[in-house]
PDB file of N, CA and C in Angstrom:
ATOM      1  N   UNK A   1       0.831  -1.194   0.000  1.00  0.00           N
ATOM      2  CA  UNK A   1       0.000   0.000   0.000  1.00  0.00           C
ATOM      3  C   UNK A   1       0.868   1.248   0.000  1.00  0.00           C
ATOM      4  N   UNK A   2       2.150   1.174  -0.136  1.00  0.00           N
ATOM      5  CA  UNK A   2       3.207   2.463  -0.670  1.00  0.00           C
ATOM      6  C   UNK A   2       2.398   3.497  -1.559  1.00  0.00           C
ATOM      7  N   UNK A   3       1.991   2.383  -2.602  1.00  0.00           N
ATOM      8  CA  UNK A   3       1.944   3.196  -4.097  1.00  0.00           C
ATOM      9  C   UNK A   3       0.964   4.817  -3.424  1.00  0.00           C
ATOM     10  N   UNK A   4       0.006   4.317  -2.794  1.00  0.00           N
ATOM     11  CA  UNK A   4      -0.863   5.723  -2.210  1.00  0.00           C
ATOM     12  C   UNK A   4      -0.234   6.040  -1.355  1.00  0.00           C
ATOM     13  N   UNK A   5       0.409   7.329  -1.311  1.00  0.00           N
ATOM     14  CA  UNK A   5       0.967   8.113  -0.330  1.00  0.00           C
ATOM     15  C   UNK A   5      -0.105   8.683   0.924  1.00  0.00           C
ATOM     16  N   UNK A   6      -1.125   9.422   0.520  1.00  0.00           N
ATOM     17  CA  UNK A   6      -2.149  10.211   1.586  1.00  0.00           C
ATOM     18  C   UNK A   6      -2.876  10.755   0.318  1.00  0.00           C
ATOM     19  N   UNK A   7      -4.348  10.830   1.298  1.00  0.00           N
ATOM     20  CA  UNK A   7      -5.479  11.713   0.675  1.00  0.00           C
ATOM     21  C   UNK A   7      -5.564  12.893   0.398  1.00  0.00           C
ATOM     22  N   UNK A   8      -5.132  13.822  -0.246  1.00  0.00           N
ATOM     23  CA  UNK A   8      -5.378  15.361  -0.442  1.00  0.00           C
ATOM     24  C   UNK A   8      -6.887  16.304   0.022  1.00  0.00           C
ATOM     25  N   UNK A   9      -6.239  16.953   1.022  1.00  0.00           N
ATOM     26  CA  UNK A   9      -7.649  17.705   1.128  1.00  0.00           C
ATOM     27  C   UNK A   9      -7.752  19.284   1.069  1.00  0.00           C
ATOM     28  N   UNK A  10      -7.904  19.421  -0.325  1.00  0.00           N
ATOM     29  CA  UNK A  10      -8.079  21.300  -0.251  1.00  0.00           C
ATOM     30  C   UNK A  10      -9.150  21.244  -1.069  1.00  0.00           C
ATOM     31  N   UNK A  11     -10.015  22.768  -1.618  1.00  0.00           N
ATOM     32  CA  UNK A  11     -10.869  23.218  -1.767  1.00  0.00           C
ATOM     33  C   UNK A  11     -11.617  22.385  -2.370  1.00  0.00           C
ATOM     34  N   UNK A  12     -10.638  22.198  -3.753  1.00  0.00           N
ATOM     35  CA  UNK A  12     -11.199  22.067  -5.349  1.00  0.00           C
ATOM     36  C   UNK A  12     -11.682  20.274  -4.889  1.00  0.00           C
ATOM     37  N   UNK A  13     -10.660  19.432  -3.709  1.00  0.00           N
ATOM     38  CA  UNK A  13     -10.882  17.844  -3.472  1.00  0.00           C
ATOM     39  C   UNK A  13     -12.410  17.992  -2.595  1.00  0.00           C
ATOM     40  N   UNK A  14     -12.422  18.675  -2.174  1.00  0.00           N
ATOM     41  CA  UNK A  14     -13.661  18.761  -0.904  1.00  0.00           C
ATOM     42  C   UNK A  14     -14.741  19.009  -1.784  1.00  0.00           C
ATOM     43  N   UNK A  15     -14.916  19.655  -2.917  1.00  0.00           N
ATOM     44  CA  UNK A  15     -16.034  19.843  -4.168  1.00  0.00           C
ATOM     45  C   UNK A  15     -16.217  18.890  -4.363  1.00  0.00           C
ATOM     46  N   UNK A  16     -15.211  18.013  -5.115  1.00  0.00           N
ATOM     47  CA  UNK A  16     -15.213  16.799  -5.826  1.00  0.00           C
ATOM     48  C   UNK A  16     -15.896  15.510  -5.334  1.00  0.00           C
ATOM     49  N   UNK A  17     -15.765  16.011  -3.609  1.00  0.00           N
ATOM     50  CA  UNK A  17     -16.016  14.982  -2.964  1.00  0.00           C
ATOM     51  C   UNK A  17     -17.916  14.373  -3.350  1.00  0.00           C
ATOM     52  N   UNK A  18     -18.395  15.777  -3.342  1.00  0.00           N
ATOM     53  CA  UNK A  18     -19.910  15.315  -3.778  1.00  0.00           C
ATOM     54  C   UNK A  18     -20.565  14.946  -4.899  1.00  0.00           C
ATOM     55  N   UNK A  19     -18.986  14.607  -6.326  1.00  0.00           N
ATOM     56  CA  UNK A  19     -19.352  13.989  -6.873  1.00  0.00           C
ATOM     57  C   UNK A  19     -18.738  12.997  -7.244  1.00  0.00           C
ATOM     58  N   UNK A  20     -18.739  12.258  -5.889  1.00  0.00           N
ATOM     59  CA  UNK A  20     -18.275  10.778  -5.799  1.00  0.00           C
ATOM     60  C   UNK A  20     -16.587  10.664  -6.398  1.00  0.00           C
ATOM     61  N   UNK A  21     -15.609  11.654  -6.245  1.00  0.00           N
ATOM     62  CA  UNK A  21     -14.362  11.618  -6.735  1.00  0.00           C
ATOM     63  C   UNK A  21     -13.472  12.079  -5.542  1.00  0.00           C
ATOM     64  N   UNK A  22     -12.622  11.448  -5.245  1.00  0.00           N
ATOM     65  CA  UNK A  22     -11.427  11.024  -4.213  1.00  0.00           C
ATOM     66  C   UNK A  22     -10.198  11.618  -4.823  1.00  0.00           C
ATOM     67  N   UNK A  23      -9.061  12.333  -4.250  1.00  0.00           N
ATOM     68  CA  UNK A  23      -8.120  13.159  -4.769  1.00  0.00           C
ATOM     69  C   UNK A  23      -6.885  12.048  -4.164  1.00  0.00           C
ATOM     70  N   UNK A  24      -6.079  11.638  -4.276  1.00  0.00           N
ATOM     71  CA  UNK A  24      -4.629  11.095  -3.668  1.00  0.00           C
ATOM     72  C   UNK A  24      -3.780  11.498  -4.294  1.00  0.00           C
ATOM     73  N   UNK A  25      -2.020  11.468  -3.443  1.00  0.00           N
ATOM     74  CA  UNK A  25      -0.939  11.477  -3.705  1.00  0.00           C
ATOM     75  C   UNK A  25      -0.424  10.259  -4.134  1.00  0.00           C
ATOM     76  N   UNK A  26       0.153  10.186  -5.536  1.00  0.00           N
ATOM     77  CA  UNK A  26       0.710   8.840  -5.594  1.00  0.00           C
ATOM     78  C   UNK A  26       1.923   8.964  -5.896  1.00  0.00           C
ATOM     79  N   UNK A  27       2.843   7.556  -6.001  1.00  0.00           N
ATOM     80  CA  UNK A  27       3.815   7.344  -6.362  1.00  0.00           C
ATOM     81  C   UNK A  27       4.062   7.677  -7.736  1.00  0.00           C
ATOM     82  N   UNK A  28       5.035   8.725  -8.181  1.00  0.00           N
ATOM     83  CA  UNK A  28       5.337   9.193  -9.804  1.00  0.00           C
ATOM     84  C   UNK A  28       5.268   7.975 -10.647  1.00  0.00           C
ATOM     85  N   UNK A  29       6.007   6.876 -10.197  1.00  0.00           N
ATOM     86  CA  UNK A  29       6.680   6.142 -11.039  1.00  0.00           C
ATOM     87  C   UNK A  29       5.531   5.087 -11.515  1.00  0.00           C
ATOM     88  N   UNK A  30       4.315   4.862 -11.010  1.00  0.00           N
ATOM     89  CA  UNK A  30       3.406   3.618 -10.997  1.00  0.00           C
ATOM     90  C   UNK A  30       2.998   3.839 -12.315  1.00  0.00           C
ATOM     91  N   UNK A  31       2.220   3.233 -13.296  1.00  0.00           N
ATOM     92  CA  UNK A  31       0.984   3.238 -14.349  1.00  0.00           C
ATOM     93  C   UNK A  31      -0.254   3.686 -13.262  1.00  0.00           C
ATOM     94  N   UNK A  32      -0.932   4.480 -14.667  1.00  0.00           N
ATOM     95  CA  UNK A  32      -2.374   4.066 -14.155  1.00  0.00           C
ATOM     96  C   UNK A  32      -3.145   2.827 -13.826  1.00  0.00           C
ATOM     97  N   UNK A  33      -3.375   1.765 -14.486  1.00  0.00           N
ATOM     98  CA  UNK A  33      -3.474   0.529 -14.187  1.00  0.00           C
ATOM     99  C   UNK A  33      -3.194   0.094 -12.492  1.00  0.00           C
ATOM    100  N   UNK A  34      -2.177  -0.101 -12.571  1.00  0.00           N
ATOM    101  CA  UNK A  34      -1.512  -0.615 -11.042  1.00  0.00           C
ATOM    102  C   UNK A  34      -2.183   0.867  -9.602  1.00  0.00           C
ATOM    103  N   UNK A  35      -2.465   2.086  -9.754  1.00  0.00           N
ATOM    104  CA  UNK A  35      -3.137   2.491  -8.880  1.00  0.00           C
ATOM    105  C   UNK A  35      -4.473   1.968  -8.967  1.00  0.00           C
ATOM    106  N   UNK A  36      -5.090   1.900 -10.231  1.00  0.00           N
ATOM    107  CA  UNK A  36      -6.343   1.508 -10.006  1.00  0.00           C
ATOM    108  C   UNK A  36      -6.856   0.011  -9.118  1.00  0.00           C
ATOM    109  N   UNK A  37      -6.023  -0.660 -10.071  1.00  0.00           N
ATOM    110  CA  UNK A  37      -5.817  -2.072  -9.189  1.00  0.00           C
ATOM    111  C   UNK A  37      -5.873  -1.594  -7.374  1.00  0.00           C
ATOM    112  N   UNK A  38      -4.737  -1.129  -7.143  1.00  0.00           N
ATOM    113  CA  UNK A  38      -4.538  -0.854  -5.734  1.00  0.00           C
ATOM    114  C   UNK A  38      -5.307  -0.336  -4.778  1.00  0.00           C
ATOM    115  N   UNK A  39      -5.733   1.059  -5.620  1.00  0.00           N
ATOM    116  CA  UNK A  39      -7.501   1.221  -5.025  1.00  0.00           C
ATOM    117  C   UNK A  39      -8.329   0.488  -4.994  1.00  0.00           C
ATOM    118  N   UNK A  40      -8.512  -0.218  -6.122  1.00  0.00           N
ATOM    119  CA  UNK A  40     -10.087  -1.154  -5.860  1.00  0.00           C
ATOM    120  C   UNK A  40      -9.853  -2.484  -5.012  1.00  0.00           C
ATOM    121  N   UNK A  41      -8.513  -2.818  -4.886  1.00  0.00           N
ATOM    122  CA  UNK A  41      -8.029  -3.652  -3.428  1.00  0.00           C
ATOM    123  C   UNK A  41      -7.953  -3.747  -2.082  1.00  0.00           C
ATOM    124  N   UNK A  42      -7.676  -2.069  -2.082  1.00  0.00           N
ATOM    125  CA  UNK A  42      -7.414  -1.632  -0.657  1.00  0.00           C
ATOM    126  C   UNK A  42      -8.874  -1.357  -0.177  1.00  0.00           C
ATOM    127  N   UNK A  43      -9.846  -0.671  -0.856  1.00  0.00           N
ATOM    128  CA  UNK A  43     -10.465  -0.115  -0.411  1.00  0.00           C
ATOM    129  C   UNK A  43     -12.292  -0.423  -0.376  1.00  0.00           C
ATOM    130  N   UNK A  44     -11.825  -1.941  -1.692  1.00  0.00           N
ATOM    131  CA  UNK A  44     -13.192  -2.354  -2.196  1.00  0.00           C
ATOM    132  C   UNK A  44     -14.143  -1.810  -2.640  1.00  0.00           C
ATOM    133  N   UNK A  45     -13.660  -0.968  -3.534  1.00  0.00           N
ATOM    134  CA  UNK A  45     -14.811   0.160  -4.323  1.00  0.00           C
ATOM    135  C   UNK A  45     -14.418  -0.175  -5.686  1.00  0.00           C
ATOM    136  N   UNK A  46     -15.170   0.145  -6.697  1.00  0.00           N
ATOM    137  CA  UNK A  46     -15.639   0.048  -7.739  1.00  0.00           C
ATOM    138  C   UNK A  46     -14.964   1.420  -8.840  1.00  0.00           C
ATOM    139  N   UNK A  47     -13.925   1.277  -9.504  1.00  0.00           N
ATOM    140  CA  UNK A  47     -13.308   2.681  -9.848  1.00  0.00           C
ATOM    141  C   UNK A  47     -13.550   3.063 -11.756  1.00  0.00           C
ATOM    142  N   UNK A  48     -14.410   3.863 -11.760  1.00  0.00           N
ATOM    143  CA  UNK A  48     -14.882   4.166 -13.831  1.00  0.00           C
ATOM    144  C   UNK A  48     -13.883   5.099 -14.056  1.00  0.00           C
ATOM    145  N   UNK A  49     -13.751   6.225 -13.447  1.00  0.00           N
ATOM    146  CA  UNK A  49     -12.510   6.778 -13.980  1.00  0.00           C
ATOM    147  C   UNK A  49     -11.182   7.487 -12.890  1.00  0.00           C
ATOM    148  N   UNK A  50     -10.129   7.657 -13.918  1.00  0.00           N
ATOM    149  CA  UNK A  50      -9.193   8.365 -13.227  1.00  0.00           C
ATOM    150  C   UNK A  50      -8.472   9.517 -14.088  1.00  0.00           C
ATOM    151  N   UNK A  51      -8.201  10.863 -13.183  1.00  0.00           N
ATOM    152  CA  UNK A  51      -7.388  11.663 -13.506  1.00  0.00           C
ATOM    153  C   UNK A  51      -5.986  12.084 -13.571  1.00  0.00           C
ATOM    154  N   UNK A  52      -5.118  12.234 -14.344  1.00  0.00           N
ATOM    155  CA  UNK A  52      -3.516  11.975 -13.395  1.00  0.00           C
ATOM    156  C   UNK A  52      -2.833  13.340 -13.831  1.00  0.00           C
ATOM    157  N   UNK A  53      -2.186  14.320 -12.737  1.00  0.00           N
ATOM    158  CA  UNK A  53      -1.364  15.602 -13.222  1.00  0.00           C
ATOM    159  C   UNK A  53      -0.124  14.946 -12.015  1.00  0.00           C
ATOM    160  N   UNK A  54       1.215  15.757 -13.050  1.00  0.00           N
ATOM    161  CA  UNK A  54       2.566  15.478 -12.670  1.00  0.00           C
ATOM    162  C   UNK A  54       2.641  16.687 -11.618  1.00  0.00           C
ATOM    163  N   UNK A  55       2.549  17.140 -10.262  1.00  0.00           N
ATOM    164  CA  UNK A  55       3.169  18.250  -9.576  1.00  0.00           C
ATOM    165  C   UNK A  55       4.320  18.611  -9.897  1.00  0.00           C
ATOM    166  N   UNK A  56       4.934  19.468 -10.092  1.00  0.00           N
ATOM    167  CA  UNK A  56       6.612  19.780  -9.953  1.00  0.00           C
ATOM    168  C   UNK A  56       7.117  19.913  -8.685  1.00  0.00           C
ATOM    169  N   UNK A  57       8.325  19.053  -8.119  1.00  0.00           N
ATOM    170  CA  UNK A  57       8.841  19.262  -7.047  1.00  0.00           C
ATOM    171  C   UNK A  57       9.137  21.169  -6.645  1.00  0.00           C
ATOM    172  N   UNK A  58       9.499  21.655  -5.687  1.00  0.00           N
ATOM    173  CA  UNK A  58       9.797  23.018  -5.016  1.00  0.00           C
ATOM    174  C   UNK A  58      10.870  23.091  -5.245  1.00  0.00           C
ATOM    175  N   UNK A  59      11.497  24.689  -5.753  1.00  0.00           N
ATOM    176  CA  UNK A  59      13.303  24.825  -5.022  1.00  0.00           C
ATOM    177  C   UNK A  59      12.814  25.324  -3.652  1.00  0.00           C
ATOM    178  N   UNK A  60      14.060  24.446  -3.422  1.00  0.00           N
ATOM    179  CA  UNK A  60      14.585  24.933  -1.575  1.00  0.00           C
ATOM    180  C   UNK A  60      16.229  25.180  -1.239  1.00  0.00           C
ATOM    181  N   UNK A  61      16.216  26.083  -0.408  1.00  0.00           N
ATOM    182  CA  UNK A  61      17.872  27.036  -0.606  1.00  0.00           C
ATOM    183  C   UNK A  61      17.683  26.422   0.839  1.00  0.00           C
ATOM    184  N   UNK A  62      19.277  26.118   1.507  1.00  0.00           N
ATOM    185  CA  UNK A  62      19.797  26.016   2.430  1.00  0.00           C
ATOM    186  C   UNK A  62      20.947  26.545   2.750  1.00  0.00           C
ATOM    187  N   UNK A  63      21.370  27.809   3.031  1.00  0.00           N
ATOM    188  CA  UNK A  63      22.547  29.096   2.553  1.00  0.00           C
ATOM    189  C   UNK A  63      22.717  29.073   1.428  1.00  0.00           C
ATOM    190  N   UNK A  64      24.361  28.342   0.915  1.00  0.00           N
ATOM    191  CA  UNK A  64      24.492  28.209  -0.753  1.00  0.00           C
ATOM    192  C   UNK A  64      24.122  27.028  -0.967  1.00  0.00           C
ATOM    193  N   UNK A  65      23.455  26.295  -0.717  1.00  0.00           N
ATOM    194  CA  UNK A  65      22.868  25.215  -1.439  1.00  0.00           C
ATOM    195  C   UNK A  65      21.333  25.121  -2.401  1.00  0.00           C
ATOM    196  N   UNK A  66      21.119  25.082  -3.361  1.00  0.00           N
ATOM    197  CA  UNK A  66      20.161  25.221  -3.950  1.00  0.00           C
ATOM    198  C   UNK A  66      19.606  23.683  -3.961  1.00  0.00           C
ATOM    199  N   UNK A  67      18.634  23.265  -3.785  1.00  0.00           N
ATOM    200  CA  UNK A  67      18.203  21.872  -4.598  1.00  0.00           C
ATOM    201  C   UNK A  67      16.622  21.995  -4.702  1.00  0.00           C
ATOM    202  N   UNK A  68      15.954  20.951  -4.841  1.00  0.00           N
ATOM    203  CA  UNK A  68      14.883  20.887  -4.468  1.00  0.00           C
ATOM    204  C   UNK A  68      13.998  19.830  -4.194  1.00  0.00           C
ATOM    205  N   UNK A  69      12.742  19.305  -3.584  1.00  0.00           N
ATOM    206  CA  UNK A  69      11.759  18.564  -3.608  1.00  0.00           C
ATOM    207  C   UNK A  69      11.646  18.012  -4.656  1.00  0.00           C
ATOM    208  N   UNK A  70      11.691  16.587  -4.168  1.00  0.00           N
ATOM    209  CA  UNK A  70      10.999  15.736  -5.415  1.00  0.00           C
ATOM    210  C   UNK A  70       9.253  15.830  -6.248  1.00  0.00           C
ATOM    211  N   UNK A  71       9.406  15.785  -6.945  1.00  0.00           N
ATOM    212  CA  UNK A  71       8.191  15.965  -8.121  1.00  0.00           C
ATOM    213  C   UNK A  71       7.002  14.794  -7.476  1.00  0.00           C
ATOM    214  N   UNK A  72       5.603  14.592  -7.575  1.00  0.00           N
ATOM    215  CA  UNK A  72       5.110  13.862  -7.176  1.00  0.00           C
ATOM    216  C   UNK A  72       3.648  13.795  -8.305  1.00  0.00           C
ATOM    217  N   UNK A  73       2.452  12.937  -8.114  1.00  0.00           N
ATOM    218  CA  UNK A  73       1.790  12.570  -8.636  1.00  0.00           C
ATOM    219  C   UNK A  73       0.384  12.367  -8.155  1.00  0.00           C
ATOM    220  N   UNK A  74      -0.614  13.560  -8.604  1.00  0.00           N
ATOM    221  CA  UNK A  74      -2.122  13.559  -8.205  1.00  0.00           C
ATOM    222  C   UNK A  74      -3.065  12.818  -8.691  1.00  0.00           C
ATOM    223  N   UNK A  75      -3.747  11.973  -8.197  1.00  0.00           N
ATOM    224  CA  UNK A  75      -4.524  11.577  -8.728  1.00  0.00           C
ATOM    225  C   UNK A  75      -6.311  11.716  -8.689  1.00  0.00           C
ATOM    226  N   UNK A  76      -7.094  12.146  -9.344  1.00  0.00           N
ATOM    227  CA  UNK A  76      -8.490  12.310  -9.000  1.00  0.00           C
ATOM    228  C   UNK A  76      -9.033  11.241  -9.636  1.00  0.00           C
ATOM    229  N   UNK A  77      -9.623  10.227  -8.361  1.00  0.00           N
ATOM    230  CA  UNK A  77     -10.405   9.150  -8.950  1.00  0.00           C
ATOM    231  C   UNK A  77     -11.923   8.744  -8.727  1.00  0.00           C
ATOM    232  N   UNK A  78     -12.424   8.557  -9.947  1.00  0.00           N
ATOM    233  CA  UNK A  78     -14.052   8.705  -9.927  1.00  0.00           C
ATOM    234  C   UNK A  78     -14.710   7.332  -9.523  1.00  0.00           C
ATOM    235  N   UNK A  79     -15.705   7.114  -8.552  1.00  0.00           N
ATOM    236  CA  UNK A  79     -15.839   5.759  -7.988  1.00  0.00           C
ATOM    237  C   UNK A  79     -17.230   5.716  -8.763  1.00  0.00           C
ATOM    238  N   UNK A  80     -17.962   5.011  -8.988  1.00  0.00           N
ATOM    239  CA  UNK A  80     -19.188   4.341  -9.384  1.00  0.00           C
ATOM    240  C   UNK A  80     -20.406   4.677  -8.178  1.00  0.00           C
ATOM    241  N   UNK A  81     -21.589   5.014  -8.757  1.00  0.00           N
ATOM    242  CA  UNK A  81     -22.736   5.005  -7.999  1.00  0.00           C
ATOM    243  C   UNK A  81     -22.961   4.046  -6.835  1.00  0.00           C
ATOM    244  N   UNK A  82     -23.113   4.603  -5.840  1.00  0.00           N
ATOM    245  CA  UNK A  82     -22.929   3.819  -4.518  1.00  0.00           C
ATOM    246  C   UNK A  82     -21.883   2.995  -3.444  1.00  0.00           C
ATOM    247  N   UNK A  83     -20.561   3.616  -4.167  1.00  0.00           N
ATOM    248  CA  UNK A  83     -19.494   3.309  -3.336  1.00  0.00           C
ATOM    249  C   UNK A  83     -18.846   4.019  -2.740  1.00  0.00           C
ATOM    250  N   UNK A  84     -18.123   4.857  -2.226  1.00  0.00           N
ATOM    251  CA  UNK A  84     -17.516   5.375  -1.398  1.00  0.00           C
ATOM    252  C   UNK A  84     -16.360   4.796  -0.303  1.00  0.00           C
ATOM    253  N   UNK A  85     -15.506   5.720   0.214  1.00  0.00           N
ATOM    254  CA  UNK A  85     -14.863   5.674   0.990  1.00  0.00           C
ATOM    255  C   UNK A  85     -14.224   6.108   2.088  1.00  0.00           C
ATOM    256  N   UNK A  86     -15.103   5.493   3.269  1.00  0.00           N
ATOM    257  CA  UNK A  86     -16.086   5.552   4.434  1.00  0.00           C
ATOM    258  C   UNK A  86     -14.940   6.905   5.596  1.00  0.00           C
ATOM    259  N   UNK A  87     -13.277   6.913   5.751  1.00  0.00           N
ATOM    260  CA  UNK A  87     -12.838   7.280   6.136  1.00  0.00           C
ATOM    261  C   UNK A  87     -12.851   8.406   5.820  1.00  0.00           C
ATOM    262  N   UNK A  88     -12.902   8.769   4.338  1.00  0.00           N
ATOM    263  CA  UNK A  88     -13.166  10.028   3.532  1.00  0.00           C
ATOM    264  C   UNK A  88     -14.067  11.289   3.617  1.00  0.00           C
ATOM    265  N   UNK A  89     -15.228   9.833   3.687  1.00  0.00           N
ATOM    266  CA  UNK A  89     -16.550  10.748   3.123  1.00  0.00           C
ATOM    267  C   UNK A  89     -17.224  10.879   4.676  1.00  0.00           C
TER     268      UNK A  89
END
């Protein structure tokens, strides 16, 4: 259960929520496929669609050091009429 990092909760996810769509952090590197799988495993819901945007990691300065945050992976996923997920919702 790596591949899902945590649930996202800001404005635009809390909208979504009432129409049956769930926001997560995932692992960059997975397929779509293999989250879906993983959701409908973990959580026993029923999944019709999914959304996927690449975040860009942050720069972060530490005196002269420049680097930054790793890049990560959103996902908005649409569950089917009458399923949900109970911790969520």
């Amino acid at each position: 259960m790596d591949a899902i990092q945590y649930a996202v909760f800001t404005h635009k996810s809390l909208r979504l929520l009432v129409k049956n769509q769930y926001t997560f952090n995932v692992e960059s590197g997975l397929t779509r496929t293999e989250i879906k799988h993983w959701i409908e495993l973990f959580f026993g819901v029923k999944v019709i669609a999914m959304n996927s945007h690449r975040l860009p990691g942050k720069v972060r300065r530490k005196k002269p050091i420049m680097g930054h945050t790793m890049h990560y992976r959103r996902m908005i996923i649409t569950l089917h009429p009458g399923y949900s997920i109970p911790p969520l919702k």
